[in-house]
C-alpha atoms as a PDB file:
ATOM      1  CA  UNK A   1       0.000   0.000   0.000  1.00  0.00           C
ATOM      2  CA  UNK A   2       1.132   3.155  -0.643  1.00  0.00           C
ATOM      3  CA  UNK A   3       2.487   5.615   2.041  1.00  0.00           C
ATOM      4  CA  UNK A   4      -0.050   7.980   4.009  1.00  0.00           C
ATOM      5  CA  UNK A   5       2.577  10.743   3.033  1.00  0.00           C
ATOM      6  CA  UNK A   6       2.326   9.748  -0.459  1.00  0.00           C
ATOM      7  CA  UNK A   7      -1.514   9.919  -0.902  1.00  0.00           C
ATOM      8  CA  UNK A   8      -1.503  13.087   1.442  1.00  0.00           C
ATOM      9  CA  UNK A   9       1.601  14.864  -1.501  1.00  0.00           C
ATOM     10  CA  UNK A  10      -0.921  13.601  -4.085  1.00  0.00           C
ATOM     11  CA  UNK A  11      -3.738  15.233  -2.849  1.00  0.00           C
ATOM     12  CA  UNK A  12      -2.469  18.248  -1.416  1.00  0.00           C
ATOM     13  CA  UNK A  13      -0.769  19.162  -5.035  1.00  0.00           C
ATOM     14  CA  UNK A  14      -4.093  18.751  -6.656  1.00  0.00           C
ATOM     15  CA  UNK A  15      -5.863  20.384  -4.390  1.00  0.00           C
ATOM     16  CA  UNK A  16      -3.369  23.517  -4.489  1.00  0.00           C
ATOM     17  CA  UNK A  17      -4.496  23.649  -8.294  1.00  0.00           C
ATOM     18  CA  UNK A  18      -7.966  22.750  -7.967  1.00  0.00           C
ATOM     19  CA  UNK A  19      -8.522  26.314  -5.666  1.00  0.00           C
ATOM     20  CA  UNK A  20      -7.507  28.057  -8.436  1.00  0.00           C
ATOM     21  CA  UNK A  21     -10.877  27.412  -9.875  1.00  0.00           C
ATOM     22  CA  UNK A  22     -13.094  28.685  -7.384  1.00  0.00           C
ATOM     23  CA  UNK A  23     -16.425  26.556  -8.863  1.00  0.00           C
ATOM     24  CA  UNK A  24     -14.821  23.480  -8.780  1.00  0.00           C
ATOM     25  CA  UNK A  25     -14.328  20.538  -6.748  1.00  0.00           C
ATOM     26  CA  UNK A  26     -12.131  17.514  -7.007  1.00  0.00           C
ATOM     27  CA  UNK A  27     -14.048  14.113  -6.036  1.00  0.00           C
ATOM     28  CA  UNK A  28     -11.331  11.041  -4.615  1.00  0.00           C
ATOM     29  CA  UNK A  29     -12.459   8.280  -6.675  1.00  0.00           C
ATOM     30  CA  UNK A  30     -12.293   5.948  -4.029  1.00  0.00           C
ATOM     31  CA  UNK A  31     -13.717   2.506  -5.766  1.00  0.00           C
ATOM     32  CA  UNK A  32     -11.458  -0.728  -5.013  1.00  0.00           C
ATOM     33  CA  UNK A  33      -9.256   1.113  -3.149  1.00  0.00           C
ATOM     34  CA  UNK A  34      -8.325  -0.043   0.797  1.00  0.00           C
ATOM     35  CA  UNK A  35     -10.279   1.630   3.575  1.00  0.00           C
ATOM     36  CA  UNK A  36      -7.067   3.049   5.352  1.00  0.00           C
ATOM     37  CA  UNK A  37      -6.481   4.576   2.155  1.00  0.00           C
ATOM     38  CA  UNK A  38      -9.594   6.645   1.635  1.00  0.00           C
ATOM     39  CA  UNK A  39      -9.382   7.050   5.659  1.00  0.00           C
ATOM     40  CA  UNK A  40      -5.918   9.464   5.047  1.00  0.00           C
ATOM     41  CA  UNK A  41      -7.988  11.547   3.462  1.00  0.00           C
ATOM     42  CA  UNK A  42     -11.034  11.857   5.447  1.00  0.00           C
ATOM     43  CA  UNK A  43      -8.837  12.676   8.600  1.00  0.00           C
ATOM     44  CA  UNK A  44      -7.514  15.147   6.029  1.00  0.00           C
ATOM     45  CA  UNK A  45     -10.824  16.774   5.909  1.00  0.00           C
ATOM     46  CA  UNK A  46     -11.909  15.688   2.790  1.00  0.00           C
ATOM     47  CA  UNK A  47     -15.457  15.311   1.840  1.00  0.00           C
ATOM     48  CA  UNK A  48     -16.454  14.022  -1.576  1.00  0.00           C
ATOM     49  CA  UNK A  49     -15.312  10.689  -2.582  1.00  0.00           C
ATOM     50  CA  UNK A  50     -16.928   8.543  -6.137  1.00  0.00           C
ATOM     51  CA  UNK A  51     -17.866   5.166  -6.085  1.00  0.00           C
ATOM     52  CA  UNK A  52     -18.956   2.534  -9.158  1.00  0.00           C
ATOM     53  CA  UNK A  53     -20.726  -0.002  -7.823  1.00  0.00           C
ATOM     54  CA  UNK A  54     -23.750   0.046  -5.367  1.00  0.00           C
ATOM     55  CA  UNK A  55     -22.632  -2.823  -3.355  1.00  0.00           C
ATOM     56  CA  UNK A  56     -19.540  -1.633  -3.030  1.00  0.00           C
ATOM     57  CA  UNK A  57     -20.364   1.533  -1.749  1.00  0.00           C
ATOM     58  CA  UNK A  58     -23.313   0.425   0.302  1.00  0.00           C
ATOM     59  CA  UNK A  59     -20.881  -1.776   2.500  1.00  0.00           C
ATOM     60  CA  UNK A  60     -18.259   0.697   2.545  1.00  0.00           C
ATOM     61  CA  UNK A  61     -20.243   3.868   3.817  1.00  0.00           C
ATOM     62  CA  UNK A  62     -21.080   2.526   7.106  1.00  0.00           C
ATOM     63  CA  UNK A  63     -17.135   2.655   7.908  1.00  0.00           C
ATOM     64  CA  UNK A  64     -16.826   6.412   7.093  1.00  0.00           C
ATOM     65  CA  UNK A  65     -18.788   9.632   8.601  1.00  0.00           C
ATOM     66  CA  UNK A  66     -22.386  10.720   7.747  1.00  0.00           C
ATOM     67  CA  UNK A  67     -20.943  13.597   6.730  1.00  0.00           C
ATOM     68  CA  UNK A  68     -18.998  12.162   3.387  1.00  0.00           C
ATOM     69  CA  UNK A  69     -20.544  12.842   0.458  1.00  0.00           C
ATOM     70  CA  UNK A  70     -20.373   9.743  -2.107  1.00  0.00           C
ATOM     71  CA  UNK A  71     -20.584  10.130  -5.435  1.00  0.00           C
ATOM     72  CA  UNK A  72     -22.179   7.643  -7.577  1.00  0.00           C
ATOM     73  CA  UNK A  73     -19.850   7.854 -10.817  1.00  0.00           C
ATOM     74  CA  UNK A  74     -20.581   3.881 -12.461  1.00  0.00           C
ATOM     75  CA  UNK A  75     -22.821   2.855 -15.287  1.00  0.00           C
ATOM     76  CA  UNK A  76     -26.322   3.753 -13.646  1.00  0.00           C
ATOM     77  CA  UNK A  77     -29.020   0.964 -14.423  1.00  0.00           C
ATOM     78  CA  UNK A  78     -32.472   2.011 -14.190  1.00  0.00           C
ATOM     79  CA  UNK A  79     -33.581  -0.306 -11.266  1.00  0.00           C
ATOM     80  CA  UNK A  80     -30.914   1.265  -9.219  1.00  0.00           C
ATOM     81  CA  UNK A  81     -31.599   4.714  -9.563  1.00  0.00           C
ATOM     82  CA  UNK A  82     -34.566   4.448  -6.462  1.00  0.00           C
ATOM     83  CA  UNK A  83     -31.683   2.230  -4.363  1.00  0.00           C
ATOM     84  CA  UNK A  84     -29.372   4.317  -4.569  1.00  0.00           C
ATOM     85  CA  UNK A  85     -31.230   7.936  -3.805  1.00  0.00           C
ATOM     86  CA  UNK A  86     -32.807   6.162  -0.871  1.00  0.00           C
ATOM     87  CA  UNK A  87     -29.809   5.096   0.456  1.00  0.00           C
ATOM     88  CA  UNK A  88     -28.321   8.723   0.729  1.00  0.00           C
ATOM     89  CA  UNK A  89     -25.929   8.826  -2.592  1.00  0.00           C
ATOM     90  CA  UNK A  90     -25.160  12.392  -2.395  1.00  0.00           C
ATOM     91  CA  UNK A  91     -24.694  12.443  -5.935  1.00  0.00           C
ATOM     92  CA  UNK A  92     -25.322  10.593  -9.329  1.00  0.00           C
ATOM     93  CA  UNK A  93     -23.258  11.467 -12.147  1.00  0.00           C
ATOM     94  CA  UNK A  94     -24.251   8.755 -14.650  1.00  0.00           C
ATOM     95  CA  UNK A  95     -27.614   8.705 -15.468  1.00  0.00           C
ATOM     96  CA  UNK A  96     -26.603   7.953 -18.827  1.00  0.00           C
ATOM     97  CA  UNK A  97     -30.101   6.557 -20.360  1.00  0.00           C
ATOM     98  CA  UNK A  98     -33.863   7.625 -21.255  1.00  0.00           C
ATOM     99  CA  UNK A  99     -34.629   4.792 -18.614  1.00  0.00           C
ATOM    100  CA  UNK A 100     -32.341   6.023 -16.300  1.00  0.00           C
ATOM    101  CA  UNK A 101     -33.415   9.508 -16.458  1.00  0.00           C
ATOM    102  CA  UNK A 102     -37.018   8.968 -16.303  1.00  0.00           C
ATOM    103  CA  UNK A 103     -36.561   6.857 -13.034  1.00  0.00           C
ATOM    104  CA  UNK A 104     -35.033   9.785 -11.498  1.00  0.00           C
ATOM    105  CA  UNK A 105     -37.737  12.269 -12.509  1.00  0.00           C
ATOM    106  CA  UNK A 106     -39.855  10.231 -11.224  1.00  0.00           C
ATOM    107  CA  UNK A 107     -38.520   9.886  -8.048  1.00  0.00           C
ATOM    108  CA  UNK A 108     -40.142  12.553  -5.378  1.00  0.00           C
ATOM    109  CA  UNK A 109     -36.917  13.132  -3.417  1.00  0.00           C
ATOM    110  CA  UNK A 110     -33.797  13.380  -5.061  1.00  0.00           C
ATOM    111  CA  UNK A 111     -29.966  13.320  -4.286  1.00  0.00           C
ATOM    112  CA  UNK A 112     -29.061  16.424  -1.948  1.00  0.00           C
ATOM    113  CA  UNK A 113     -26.340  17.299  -4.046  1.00  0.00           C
ATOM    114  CA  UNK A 114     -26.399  18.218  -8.457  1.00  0.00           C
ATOM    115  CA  UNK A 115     -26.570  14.910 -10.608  1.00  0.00           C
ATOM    116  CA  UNK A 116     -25.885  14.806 -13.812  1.00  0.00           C
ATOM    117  CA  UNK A 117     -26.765  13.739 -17.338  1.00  0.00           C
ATOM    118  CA  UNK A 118     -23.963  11.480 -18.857  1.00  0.00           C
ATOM    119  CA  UNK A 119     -23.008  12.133 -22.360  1.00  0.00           C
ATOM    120  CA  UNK A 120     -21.508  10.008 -25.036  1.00  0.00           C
ATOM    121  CA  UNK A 121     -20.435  12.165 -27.743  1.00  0.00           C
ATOM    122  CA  UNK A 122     -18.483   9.870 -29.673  1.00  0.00           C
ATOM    123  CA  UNK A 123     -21.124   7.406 -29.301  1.00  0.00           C
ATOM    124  CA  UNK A 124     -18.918   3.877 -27.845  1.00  0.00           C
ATOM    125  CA  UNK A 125     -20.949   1.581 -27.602  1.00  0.00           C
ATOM    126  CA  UNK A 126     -19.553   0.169 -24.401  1.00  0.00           C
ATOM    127  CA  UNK A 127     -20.097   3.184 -22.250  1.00  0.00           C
ATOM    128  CA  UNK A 128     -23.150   5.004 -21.038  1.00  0.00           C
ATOM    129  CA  UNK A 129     -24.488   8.244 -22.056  1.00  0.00           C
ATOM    130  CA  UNK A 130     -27.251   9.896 -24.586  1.00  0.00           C
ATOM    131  CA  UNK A 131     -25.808  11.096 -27.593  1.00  0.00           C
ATOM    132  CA  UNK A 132     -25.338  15.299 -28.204  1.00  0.00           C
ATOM    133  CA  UNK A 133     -28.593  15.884 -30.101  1.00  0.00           C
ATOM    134  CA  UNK A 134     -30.614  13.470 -27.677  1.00  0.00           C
ATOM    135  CA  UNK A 135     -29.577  15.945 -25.219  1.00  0.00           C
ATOM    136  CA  UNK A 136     -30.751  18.658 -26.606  1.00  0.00           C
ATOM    137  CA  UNK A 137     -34.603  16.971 -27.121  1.00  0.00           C
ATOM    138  CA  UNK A 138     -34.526  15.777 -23.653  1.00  0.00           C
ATOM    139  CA  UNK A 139     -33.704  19.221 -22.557  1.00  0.00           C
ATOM    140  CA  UNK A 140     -36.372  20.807 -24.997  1.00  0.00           C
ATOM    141  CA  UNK A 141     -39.609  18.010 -23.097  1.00  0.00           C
ATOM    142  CA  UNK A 142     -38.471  19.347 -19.967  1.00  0.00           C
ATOM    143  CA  UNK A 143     -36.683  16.274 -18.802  1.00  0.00           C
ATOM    144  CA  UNK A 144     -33.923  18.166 -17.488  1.00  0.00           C
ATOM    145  CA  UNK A 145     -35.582  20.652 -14.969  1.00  0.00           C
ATOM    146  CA  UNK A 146     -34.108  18.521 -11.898  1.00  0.00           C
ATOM    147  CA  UNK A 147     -30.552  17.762 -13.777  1.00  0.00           C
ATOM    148  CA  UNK A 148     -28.004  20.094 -12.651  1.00  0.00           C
ATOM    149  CA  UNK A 149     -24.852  19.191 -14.621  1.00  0.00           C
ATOM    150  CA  UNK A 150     -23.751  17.022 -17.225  1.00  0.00           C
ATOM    151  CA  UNK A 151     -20.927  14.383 -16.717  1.00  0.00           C
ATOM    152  CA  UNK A 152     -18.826  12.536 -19.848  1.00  0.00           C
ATOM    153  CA  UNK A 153     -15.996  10.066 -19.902  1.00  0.00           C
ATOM    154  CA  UNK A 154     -14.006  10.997 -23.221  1.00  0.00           C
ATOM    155  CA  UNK A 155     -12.540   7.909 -25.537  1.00  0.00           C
ATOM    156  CA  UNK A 156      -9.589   6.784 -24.161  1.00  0.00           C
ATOM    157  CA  UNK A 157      -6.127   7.394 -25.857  1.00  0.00           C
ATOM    158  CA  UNK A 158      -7.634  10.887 -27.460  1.00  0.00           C
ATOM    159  CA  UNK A 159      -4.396  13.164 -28.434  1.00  0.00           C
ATOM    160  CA  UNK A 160      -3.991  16.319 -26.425  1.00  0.00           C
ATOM    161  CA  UNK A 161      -5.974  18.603 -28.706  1.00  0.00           C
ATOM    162  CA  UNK A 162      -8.502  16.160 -29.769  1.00  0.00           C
ATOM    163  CA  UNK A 163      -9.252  15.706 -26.154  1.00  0.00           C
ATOM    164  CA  UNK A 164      -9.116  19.410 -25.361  1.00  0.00           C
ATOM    165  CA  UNK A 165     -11.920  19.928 -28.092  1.00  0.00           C
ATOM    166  CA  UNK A 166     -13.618  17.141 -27.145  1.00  0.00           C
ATOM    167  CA  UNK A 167     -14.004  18.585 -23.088  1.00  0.00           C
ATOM    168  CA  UNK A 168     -14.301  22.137 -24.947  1.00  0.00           C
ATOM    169  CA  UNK A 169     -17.711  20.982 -26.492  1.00  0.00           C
ATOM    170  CA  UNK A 170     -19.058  19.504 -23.723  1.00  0.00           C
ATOM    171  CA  UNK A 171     -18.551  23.088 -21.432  1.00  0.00           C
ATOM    172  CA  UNK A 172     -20.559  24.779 -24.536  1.00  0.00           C
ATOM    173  CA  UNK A 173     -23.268  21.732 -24.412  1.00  0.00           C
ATOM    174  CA  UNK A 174     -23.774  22.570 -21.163  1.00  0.00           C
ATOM    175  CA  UNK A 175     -24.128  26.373 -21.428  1.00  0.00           C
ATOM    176  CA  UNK A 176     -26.606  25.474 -24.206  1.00  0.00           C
ATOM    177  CA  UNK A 177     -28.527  23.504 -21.813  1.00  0.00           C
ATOM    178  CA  UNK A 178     -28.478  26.368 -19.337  1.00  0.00           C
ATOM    179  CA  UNK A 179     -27.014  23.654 -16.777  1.00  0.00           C
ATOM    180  CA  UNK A 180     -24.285  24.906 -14.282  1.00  0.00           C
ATOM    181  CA  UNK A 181     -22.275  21.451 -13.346  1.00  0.00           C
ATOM    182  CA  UNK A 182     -19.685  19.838 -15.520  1.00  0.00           C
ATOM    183  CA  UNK A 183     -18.003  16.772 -14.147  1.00  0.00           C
ATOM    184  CA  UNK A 184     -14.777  15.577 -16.136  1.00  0.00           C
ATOM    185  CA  UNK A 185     -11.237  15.070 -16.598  1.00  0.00           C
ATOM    186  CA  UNK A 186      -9.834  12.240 -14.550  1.00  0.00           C
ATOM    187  CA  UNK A 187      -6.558  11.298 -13.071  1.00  0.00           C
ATOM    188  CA  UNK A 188      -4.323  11.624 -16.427  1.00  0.00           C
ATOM    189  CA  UNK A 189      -6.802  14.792 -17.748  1.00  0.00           C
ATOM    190  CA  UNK A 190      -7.733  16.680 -14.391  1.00  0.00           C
ATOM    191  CA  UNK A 191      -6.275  19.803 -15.514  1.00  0.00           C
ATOM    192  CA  UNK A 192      -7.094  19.862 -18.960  1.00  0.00           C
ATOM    193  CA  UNK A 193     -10.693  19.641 -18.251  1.00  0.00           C
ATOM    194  CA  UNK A 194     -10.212  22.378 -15.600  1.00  0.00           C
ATOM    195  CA  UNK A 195      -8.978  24.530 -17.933  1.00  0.00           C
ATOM    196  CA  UNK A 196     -12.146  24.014 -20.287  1.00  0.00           C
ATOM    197  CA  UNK A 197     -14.611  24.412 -17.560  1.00  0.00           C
ATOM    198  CA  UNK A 198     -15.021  20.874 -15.248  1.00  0.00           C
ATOM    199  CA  UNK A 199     -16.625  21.530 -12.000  1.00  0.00           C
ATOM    200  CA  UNK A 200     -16.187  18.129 -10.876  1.00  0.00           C
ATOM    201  CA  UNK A 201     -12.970  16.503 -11.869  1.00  0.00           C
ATOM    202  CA  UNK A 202     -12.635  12.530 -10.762  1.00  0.00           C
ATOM    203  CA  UNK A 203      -9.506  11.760  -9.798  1.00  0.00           C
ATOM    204  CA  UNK A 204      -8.511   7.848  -8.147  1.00  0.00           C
ATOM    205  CA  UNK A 205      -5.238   6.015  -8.826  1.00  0.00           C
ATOM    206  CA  UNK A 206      -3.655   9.951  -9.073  1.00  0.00           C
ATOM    207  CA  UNK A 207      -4.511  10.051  -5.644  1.00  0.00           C
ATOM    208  CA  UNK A 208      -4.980   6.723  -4.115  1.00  0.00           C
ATOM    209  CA  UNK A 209      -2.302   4.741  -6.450  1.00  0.00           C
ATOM    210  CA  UNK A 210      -3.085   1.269  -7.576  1.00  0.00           C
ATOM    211  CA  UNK A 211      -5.975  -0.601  -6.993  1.00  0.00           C
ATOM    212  CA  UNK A 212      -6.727  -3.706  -5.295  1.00  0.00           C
ATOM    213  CA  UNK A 213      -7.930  -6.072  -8.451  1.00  0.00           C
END
């Protein structure tokens, strides 16, 4: 396992960046990673930590304060949209379907924190997310009016500018949308997607370092 002083010079030199950016936030992506691990950094005072998998995070929040606030960042099925807001997920950042979406609008409480709309603009087939111009309709019917943000996971291997235009497009989605979230950039793009407008950047292994298999 890696050092305590290791994680904590990790941290600390993103954080030092991430307050130059006075909207944003960085979330500890804290999935498969050891509990004394995520526990240097909640003795550190941080508070917003992403998991992928419900089970996962279900058995793992009893071990940590009420006062965390986890961040559902996984593919989001439909039948565990209800699960998850009624088990106090701060946060969803992957309601990445029609199905998905109209679970949550249908729900009469939601998260206390934004969730988001994922989007797939290159449209893999192997992640979740509507495409650009689905967006755009759901956001004309009025299916957005309790989405705060939108959240994307770019194609991986992208060259620098490629990936710079691809995070630049989804900052002006989401002005189109009139939403006021943006969660990406993760631990090899964090700063990139700063610069382009991320309020939520999701950063794990840059952080934590390996994780367990």
């Amino acid at each position: 396992m890696d050092s305590k002083e290791l994680i904590l010079d990790r941290y600390e030199k993103i954080q030092k960046v991430v307050e130059n950016y006075p909207s944003a936030i960085c979330i500890a992506v804290s999935k498969r990673q050891e509990q004394e691990k995520i526990q240097v950094l909640v003795e550190a005072g941080h508070k917003d930590f992403g998991e992928n998998y419900l089970q996962e995070w279900e058995s793992k929040k009893e071990s940590f304060p009420e006062s965390i606030r986890w961040h559902f960042i996984g593919q989001t099925q439909s039948k565990k949209v209800k699960p998850m807001v009624e088990s106090g997920i701060y946060s969803i950042h992957s309601l990445g379907s029609e199905s998905s979406l109209s679970k949550w609008n249908a729900l009469p409480k939601k998260t206390d924190g934004p969730s988001f709309l994922q989007v797939n603009l290159e449209g893999e087939v192997q992640k979740g997310g509507v495409d650009y111009e689905l967006a755009k309709k759901l956001k004309a019917e009025g299916k957005l009016d309790s989405i705060k943000g939108l959240m994307t996971i770019p194609p991986f291997g992208l060259e620098k500018e490629v990936l710079r235009a691809h995070f630049r497009k989804m900052r002006q989605l989401c002005d189109e949308l009139e939403l006021s979230e943006l969660s990406m950039g993760m631990s090899s793009d964090w700063q990139m997607a700063l610069e382009e407008g991320a309020t939520c950047v999701r950063v794990g292994t840059g952080i934590f370092g390996s994780r367990l298999s």
